[in-house]
Structures are given as structure tokens and as C-alpha cells.
N, C-alpha and C. Protein backbone atom coordinates (compact mmCIF):
# COMPACT_ATOMS: atom_id res chain seq x y z
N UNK A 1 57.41 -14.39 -140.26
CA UNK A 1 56.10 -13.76 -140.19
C UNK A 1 55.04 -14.76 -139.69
N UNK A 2 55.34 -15.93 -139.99
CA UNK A 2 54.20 -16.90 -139.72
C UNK A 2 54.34 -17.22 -138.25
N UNK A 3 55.61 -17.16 -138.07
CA UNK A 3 55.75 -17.34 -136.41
C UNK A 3 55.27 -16.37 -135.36
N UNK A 4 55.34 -15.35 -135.91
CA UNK A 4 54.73 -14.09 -135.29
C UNK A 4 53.54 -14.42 -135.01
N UNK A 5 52.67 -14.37 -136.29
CA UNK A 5 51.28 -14.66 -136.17
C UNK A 5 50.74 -15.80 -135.61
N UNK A 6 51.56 -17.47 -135.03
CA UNK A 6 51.05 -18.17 -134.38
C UNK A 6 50.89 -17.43 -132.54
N UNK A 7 52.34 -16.28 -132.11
CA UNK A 7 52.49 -16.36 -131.35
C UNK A 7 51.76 -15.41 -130.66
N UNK A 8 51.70 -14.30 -131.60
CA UNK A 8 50.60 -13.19 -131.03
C UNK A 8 49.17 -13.69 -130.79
N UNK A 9 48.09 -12.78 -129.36
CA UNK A 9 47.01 -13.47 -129.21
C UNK A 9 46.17 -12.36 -129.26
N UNK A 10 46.80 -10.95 -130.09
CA UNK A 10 45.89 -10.16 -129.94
C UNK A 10 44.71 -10.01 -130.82
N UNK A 11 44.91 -10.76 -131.72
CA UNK A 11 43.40 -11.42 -132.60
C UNK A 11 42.39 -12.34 -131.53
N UNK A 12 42.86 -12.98 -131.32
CA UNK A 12 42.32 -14.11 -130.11
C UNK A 12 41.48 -13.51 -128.92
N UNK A 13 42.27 -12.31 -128.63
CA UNK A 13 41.29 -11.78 -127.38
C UNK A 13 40.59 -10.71 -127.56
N UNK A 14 40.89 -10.12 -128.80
CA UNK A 14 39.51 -8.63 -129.60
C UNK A 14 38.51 -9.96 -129.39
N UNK A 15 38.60 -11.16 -129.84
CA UNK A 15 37.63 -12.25 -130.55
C UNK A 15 36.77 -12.28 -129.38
N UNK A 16 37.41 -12.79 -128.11
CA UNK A 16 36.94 -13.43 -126.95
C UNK A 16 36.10 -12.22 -126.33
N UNK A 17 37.10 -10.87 -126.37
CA UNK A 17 36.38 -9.67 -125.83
C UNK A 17 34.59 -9.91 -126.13
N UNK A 18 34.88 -9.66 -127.60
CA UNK A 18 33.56 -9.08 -128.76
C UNK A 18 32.03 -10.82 -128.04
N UNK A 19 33.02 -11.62 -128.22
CA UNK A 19 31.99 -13.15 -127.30
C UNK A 19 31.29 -12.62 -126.54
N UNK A 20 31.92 -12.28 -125.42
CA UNK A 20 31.47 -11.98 -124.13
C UNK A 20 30.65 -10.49 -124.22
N UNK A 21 31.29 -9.46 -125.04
CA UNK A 21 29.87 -8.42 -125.16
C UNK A 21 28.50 -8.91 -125.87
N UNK A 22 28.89 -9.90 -126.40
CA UNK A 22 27.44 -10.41 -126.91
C UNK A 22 26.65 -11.36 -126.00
N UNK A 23 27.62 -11.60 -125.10
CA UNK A 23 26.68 -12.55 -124.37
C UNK A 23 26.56 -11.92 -123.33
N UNK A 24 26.75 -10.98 -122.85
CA UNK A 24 26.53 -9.68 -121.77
C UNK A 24 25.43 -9.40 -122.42
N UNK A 25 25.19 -8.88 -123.43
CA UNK A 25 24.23 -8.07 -124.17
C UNK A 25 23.14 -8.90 -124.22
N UNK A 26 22.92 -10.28 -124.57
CA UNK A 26 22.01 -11.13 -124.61
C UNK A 26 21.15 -11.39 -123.27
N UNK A 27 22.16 -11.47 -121.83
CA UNK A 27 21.75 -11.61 -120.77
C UNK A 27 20.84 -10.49 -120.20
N UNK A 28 21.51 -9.57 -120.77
CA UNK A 28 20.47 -8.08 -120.42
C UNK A 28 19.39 -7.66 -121.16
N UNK A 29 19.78 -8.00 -122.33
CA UNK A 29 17.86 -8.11 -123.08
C UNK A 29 16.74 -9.13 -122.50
N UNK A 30 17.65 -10.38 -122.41
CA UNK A 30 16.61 -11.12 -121.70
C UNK A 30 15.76 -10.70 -119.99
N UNK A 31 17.05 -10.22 -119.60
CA UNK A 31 16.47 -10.09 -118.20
C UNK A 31 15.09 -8.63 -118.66
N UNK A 32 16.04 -7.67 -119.33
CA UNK A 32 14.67 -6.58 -119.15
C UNK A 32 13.59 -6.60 -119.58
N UNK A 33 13.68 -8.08 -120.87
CA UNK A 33 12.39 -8.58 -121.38
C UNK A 33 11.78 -8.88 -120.02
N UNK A 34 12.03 -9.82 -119.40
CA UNK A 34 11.14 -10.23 -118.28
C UNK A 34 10.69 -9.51 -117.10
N UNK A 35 11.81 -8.46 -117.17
CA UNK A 35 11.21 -7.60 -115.99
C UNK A 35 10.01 -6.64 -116.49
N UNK A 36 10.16 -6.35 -117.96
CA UNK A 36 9.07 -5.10 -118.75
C UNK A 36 8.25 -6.24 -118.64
N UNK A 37 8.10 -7.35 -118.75
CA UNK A 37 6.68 -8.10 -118.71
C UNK A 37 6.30 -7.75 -117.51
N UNK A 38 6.90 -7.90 -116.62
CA UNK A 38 6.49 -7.66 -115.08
C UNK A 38 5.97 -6.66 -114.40
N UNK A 39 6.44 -5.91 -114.68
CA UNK A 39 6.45 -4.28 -114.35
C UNK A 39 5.20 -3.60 -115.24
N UNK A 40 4.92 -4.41 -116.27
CA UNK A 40 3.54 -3.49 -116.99
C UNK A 40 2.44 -4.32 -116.40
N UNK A 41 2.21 -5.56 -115.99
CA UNK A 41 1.28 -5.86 -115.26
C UNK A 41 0.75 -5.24 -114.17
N UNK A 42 2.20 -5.15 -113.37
CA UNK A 42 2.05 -4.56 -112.10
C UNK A 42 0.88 -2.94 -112.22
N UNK A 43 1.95 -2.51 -113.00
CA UNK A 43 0.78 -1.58 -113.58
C UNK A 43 -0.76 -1.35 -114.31
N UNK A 44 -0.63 -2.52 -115.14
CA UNK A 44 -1.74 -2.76 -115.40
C UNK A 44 -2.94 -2.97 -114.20
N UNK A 45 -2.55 -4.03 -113.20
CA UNK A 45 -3.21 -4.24 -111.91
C UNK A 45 -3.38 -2.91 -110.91
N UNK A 46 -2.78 -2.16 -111.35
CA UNK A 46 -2.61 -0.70 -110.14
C UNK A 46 -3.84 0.04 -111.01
N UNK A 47 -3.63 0.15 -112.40
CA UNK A 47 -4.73 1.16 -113.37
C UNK A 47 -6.03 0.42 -112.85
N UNK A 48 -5.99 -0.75 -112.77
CA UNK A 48 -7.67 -1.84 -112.82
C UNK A 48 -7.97 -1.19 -111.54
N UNK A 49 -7.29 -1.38 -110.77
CA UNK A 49 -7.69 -1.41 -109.15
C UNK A 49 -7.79 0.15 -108.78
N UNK A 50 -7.61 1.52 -109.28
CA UNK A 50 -8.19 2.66 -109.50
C UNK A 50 -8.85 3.31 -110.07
N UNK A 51 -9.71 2.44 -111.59
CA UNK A 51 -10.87 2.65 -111.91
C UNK A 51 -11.58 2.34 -111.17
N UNK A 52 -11.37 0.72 -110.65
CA UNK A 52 -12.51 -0.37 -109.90
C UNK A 52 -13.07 0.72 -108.60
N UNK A 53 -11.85 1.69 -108.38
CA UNK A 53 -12.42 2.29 -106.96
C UNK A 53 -12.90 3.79 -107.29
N UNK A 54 -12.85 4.09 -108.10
CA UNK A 54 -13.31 5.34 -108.86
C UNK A 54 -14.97 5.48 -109.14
């Protein structure tokens, strides 16, 4: 039984899977953090600049 369990890796790669969705997941919060910063300015600057001409 113990040999089994050194030889099997299907613990090992659920593990590695579950890593990498978290660090997928991390990369994509960060990015949409920065783009929602971006993108509400943009807007913000579009609202200013159609009162300003109003």
C-alpha cells in the first residue's frame, strides 16, 4: 500500500491543478482591478467634458 501511494501522482496533480487556478484567478483580478481603474476615469473624463459643454 505504501508503494502504491509513493507511486501514484494523482494527489500531486489535483494539487498542482488547484496552484495554477489560483494563480490564474489572481492574475485576472489583478488585471480587471487595473483596467476598472481605467475605464471609470475614462468615463469620468467623458461625463466632465459633457457637462463642461452643456
Amino acid at each position: 500500500m505504501l508503494q502504491r501511494l509513493m507511486v501514484e501522482e494523482e494527489g500531486q496533480t489535483l494539487v498542482e491543478y488547484g496552484l495554477l487556478v489560483a494563480l490564474i484567478a489572481l492574475v485576472v483580478i489583478s488585471i480587471l482591478t487595473v483596467l476598472g481603474r481605467k475605464v471609470r476615469d475614462v468615463y469620468v473624463r467623458v461625463n466632465t467634458g459633457l457637462k463642461s459643454t452643456t
